[in-house]
C-alpha atoms as a PDB file:
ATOM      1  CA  UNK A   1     -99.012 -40.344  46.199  1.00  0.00           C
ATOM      2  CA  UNK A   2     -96.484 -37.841  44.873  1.00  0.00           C
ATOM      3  CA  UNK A   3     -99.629 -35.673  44.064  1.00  0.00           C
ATOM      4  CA  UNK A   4    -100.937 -36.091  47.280  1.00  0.00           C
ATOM      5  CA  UNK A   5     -97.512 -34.579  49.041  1.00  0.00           C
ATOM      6  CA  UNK A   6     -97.595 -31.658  46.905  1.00  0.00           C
ATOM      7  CA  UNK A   7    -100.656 -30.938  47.506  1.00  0.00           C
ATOM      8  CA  UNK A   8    -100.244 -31.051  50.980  1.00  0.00           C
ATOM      9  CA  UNK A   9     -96.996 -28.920  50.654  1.00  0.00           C
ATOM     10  CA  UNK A  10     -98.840 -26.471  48.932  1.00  0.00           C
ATOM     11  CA  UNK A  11    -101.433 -26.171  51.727  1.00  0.00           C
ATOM     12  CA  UNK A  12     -99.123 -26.101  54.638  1.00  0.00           C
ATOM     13  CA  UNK A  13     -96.971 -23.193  52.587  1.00  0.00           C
ATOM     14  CA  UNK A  14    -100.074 -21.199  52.048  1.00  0.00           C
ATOM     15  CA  UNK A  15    -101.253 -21.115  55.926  1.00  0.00           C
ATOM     16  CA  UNK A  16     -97.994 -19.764  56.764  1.00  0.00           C
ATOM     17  CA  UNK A  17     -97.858 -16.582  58.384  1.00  0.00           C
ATOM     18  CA  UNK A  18     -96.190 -13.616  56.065  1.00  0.00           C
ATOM     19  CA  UNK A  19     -92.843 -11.862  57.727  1.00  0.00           C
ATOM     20  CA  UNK A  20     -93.334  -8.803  59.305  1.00  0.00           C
ATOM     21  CA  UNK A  21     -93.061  -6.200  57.398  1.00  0.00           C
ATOM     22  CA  UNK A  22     -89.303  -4.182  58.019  1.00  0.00           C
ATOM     23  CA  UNK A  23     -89.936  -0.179  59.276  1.00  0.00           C
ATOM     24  CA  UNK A  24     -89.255   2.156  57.259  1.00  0.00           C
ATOM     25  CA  UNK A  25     -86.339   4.541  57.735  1.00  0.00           C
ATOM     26  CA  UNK A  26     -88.205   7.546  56.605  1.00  0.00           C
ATOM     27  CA  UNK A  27     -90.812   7.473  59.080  1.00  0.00           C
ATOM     28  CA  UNK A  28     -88.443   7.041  62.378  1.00  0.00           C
ATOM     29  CA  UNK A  29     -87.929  11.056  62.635  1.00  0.00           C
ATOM     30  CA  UNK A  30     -91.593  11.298  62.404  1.00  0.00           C
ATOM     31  CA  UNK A  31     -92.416   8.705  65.043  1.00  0.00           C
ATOM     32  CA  UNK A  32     -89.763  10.437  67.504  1.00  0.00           C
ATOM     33  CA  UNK A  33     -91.165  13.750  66.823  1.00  0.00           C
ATOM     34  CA  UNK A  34     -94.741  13.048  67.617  1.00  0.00           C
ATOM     35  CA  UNK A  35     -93.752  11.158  70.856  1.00  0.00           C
ATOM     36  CA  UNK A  36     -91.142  13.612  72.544  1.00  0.00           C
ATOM     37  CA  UNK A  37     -91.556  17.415  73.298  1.00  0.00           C
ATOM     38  CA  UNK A  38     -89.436  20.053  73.250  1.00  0.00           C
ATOM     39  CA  UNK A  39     -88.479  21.566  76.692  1.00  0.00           C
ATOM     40  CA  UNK A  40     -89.660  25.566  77.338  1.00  0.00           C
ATOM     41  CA  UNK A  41     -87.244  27.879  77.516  1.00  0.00           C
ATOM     42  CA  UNK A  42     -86.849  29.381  80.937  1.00  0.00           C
ATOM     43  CA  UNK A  43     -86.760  33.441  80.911  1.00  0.00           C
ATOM     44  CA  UNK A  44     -83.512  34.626  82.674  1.00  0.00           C
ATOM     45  CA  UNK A  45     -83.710  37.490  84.990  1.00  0.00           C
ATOM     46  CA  UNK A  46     -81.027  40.326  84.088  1.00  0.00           C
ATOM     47  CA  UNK A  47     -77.910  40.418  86.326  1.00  0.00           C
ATOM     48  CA  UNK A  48     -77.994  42.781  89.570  1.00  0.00           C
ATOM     49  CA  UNK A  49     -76.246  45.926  89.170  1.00  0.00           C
ATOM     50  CA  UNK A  50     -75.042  47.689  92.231  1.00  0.00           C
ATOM     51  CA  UNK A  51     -74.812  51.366  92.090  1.00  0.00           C
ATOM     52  CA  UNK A  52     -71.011  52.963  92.576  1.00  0.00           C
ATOM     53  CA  UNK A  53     -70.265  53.918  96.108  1.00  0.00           C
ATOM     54  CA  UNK A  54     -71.015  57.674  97.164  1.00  0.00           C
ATOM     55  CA  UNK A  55     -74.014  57.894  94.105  1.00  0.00           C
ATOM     56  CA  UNK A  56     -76.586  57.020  96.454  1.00  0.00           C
ATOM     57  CA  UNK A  57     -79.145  59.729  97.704  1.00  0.00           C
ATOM     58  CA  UNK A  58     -77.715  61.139 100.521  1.00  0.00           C
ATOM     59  CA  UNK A  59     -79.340  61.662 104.182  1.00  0.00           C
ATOM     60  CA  UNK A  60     -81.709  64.154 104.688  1.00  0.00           C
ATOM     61  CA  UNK A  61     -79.748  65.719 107.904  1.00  0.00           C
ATOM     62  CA  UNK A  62     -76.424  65.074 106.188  1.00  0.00           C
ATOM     63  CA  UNK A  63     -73.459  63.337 107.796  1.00  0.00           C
ATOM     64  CA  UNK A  64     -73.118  63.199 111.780  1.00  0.00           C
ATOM     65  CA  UNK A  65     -70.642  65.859 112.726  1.00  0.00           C
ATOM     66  CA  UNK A  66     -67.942  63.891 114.226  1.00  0.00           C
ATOM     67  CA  UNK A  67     -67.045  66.457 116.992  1.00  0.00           C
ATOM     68  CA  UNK A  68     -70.311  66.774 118.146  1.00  0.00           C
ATOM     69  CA  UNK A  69     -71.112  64.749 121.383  1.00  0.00           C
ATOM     70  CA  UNK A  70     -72.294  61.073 121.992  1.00  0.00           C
ATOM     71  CA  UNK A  71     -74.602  61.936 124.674  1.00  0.00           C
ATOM     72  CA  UNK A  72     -75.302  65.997 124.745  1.00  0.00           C
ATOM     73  CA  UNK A  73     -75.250  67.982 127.835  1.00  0.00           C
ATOM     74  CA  UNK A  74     -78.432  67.461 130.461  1.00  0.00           C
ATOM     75  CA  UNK A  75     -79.824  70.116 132.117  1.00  0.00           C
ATOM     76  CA  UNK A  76     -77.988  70.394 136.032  1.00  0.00           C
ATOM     77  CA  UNK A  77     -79.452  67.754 138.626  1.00  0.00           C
ATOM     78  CA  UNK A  78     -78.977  68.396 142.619  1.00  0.00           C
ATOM     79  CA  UNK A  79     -77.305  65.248 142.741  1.00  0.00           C
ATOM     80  CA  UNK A  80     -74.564  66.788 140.450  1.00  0.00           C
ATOM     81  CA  UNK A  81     -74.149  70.507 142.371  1.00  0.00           C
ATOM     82  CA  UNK A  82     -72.964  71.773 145.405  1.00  0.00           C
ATOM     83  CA  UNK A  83     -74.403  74.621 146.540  1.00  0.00           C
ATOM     84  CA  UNK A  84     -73.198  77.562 148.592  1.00  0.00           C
ATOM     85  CA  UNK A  85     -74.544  80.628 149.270  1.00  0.00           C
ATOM     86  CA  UNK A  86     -72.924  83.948 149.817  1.00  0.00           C
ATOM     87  CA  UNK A  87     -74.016  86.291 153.082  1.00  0.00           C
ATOM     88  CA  UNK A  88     -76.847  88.747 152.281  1.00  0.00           C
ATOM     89  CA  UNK A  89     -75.971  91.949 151.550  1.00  0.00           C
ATOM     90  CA  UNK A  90     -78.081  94.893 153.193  1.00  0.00           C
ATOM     91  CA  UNK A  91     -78.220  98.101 151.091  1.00  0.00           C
ATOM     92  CA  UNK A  92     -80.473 100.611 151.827  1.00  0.00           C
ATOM     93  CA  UNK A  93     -83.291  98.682 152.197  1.00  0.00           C
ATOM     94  CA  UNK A  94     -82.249  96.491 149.292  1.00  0.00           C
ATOM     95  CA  UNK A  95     -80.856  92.704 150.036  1.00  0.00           C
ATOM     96  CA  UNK A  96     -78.460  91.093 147.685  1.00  0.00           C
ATOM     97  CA  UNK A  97     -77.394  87.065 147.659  1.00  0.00           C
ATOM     98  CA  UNK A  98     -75.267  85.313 145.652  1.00  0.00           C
ATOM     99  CA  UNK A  99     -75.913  81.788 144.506  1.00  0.00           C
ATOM    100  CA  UNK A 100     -73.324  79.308 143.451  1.00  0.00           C
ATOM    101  CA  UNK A 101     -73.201  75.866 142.443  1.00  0.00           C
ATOM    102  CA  UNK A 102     -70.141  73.681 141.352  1.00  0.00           C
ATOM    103  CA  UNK A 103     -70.206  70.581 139.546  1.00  0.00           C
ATOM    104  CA  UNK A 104     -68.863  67.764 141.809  1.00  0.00           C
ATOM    105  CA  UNK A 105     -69.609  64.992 139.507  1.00  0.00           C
ATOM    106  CA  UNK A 106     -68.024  63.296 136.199  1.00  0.00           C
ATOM    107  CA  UNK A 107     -70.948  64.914 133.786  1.00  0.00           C
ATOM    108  CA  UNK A 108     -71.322  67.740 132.045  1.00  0.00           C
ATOM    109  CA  UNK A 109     -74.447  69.550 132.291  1.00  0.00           C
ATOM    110  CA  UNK A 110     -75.751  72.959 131.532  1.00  0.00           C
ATOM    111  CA  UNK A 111     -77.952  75.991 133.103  1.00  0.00           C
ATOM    112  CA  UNK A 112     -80.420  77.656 131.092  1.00  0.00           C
ATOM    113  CA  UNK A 113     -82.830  80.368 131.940  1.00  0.00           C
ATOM    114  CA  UNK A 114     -83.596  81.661 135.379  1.00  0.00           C
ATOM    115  CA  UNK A 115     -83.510  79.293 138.738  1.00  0.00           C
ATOM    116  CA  UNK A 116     -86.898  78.997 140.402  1.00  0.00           C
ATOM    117  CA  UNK A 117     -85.981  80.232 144.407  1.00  0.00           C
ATOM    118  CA  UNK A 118     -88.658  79.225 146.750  1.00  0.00           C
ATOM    119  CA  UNK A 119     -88.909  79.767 150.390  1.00  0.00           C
ATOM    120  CA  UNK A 120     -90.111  78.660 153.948  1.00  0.00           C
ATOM    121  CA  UNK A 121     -90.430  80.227 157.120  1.00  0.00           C
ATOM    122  CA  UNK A 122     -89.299  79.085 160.661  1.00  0.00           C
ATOM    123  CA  UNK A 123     -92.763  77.774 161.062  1.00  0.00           C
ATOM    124  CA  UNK A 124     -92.442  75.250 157.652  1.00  0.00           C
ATOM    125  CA  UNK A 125     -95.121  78.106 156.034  1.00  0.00           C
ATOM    126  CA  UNK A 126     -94.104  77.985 152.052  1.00  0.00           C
ATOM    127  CA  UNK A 127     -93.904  81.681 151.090  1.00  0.00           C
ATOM    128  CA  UNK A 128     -95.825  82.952 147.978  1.00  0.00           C
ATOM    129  CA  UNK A 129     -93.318  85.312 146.464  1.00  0.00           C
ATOM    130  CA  UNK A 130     -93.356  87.410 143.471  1.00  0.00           C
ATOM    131  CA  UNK A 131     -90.431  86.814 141.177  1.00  0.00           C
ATOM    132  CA  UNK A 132     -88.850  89.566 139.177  1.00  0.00           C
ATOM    133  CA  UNK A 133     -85.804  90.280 137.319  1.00  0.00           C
ATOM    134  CA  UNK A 134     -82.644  92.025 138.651  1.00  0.00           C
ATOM    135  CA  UNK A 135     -82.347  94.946 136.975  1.00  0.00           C
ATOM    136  CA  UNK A 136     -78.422  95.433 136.727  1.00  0.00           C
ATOM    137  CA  UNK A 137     -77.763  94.637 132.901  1.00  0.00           C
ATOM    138  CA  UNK A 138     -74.523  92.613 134.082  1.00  0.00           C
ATOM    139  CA  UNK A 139     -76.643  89.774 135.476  1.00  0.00           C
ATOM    140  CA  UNK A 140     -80.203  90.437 134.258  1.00  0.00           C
ATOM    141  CA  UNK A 141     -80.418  88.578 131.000  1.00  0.00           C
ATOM    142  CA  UNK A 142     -80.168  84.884 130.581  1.00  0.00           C
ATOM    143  CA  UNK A 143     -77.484  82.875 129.326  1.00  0.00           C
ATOM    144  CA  UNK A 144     -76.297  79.407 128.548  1.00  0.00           C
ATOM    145  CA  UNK A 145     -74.126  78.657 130.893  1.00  0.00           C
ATOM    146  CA  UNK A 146     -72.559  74.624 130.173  1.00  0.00           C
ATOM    147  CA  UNK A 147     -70.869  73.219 133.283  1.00  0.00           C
ATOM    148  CA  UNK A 148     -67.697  71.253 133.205  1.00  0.00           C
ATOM    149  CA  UNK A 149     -67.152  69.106 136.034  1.00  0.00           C
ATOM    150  CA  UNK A 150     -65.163  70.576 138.638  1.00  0.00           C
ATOM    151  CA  UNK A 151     -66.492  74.278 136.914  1.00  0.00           C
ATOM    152  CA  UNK A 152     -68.695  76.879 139.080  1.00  0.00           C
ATOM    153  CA  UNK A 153     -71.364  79.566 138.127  1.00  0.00           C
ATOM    154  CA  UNK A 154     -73.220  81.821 140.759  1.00  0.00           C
ATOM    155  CA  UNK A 155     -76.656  83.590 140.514  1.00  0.00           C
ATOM    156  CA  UNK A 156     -77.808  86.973 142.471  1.00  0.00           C
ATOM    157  CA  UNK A 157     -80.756  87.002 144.152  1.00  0.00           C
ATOM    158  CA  UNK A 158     -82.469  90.302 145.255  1.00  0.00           C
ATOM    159  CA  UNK A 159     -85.413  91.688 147.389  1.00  0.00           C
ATOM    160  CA  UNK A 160     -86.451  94.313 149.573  1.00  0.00           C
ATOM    161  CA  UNK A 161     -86.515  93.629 153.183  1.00  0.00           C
ATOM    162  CA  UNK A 162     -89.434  96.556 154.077  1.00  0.00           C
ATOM    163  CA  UNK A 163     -92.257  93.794 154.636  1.00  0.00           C
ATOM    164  CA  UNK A 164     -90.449  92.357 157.259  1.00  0.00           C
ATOM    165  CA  UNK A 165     -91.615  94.063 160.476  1.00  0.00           C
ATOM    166  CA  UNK A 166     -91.342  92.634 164.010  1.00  0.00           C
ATOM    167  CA  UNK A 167     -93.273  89.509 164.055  1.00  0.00           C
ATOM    168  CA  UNK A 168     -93.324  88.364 160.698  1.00  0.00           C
ATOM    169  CA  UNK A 169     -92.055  85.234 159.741  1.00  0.00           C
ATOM    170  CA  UNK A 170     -89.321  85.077 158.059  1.00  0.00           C
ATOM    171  CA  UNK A 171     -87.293  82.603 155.812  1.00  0.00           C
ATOM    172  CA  UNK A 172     -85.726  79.759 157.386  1.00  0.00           C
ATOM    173  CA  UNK A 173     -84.835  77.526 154.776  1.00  0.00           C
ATOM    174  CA  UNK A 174     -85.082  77.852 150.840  1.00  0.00           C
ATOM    175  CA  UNK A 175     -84.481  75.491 147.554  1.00  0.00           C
ATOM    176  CA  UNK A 176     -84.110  76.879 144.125  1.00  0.00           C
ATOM    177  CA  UNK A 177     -84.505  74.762 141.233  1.00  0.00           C
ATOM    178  CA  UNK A 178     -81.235  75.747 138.950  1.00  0.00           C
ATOM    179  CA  UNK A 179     -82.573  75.392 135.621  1.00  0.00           C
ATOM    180  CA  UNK A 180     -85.642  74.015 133.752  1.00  0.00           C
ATOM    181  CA  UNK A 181     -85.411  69.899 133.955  1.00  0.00           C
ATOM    182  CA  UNK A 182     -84.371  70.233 137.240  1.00  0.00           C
ATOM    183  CA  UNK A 183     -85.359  69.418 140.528  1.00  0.00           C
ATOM    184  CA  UNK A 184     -85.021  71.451 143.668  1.00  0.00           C
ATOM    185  CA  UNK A 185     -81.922  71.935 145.546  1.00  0.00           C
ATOM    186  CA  UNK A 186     -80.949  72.989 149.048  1.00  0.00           C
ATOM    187  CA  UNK A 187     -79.743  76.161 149.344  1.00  0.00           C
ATOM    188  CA  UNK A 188     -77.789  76.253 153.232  1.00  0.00           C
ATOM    189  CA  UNK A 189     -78.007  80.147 154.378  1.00  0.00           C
ATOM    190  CA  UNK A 190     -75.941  81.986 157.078  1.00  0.00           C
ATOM    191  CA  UNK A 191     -77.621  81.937 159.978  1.00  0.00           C
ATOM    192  CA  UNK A 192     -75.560  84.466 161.165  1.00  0.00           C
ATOM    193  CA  UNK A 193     -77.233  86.434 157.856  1.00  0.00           C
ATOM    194  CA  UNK A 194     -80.931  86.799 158.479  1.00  0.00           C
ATOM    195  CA  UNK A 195     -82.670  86.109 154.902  1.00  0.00           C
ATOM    196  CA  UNK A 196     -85.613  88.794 155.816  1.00  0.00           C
ATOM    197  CA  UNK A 197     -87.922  87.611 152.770  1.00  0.00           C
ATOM    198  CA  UNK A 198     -91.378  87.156 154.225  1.00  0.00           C
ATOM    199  CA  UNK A 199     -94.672  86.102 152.255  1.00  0.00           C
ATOM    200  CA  UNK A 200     -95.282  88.683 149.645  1.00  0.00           C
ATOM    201  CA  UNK A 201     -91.683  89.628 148.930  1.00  0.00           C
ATOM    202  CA  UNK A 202     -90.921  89.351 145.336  1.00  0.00           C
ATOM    203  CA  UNK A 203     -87.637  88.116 144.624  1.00  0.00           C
ATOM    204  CA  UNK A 204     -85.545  88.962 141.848  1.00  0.00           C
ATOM    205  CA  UNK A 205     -83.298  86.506 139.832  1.00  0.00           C
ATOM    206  CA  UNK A 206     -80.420  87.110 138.139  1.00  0.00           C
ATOM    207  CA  UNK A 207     -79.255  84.907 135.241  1.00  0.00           C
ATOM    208  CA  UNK A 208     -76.804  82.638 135.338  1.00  0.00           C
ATOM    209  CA  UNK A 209     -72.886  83.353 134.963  1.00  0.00           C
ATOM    210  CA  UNK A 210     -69.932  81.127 134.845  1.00  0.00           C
ATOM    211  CA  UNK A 211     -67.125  81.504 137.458  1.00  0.00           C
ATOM    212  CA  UNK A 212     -67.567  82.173 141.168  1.00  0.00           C
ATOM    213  CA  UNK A 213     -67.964  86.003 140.678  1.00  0.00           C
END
């Protein structure tokens, strides 16, 4: 019987499952290397610089002149004039009328070049005149002429008065446009002053001059 047990001890102890075997400490390092990976490193972009103030490039036109104008000068609308005229002068044959315009409103604007007269006879007939240039070296050339409000500047007008035989019709009413950008303006004549420019009569212009004379 006692051989029996020990047999059967023997048996049982041999069936037994072995302990687990304990890790070893060496390969731990190993294990975490192969399972974890290393993070990429992000590139960094390089800080923004700004440049100093004044080392830019500079406009093309340069700096806005600080006394120069918000809104320039516009050429001289009717709305902005009154105009007067002056009674014609008779001289042997040769008329002379003076032109003026003063600026009523709260705007500047400006005459350039020669006025543009054009007129009508008594019977509404638009007269195809000639223009020319006055001659007298005083008034002849143009000018620039910037008008302030409240300022005045005056044009002469000439022509000869030899086409105007018994008749003929004669001017009634005319409009001159004061400078280019315009539009045409009223001009109220004399009647006690007979305007004897007829169709055909050239009519010479004058540039424009500040002041009433």
């Amino acid at each position: 019987m006692a051989a029996a047990g020990l047999g059967l001890a023997v048996m049982v102890g041999g069936c037994a499952s072995p302990p687990p075997d304990e890790p070893d400490p060496t390969d731990a390092p190993a294990a975490a290397g192969s399972t974890s990976k290393a993070r990429p490193t992000l590139p960094t972009e390089p800080p923004l610089v700004l440049p100093p103030p004044g080392s830019g490039p500079t406009s093309p036109t340069g700096p806005a002149d600080p006394a120069a104008p918000l809104f320039p000068d516009g050429p001289c609308q009717p709305s902005q004039l009154d105009v007067s005229a002056s009674p014609v002068d008779p001289a042997l044959g040769y008329r002379q009328m003076r032109v003026r315009v003063i600026n009523h409103s709260r705007v500047p604007c400006v005459l350039t070049g020669y006025a543009v007269v054009t007129a009508r006879g008594s019977s509404g007939t638009v007269f195809r005149n000639p223009r020319g240039r006055l001659h007298d070296s005083e008034s002849a050339d143009a000018r620039t002429v910037p008008l302030d409000p409240g300022a005045t500047a005056h044009v002469d007008l000439g022509w000869r008065g030899d086409l105007a035989a018994a008749g003929v019709e004669q001017t009634a009413s005319m409009t001159i446009v004061v400078t280019d950008g315009s539009s045409p303006a009223t001009v109220p004549l004399d009647p006690t002053s007979p305007v004897d420019v007829v169709d055909g009569t050239e009519i010479r212009v004058g540039g424009w001059r500040p002041g009433a004379d």
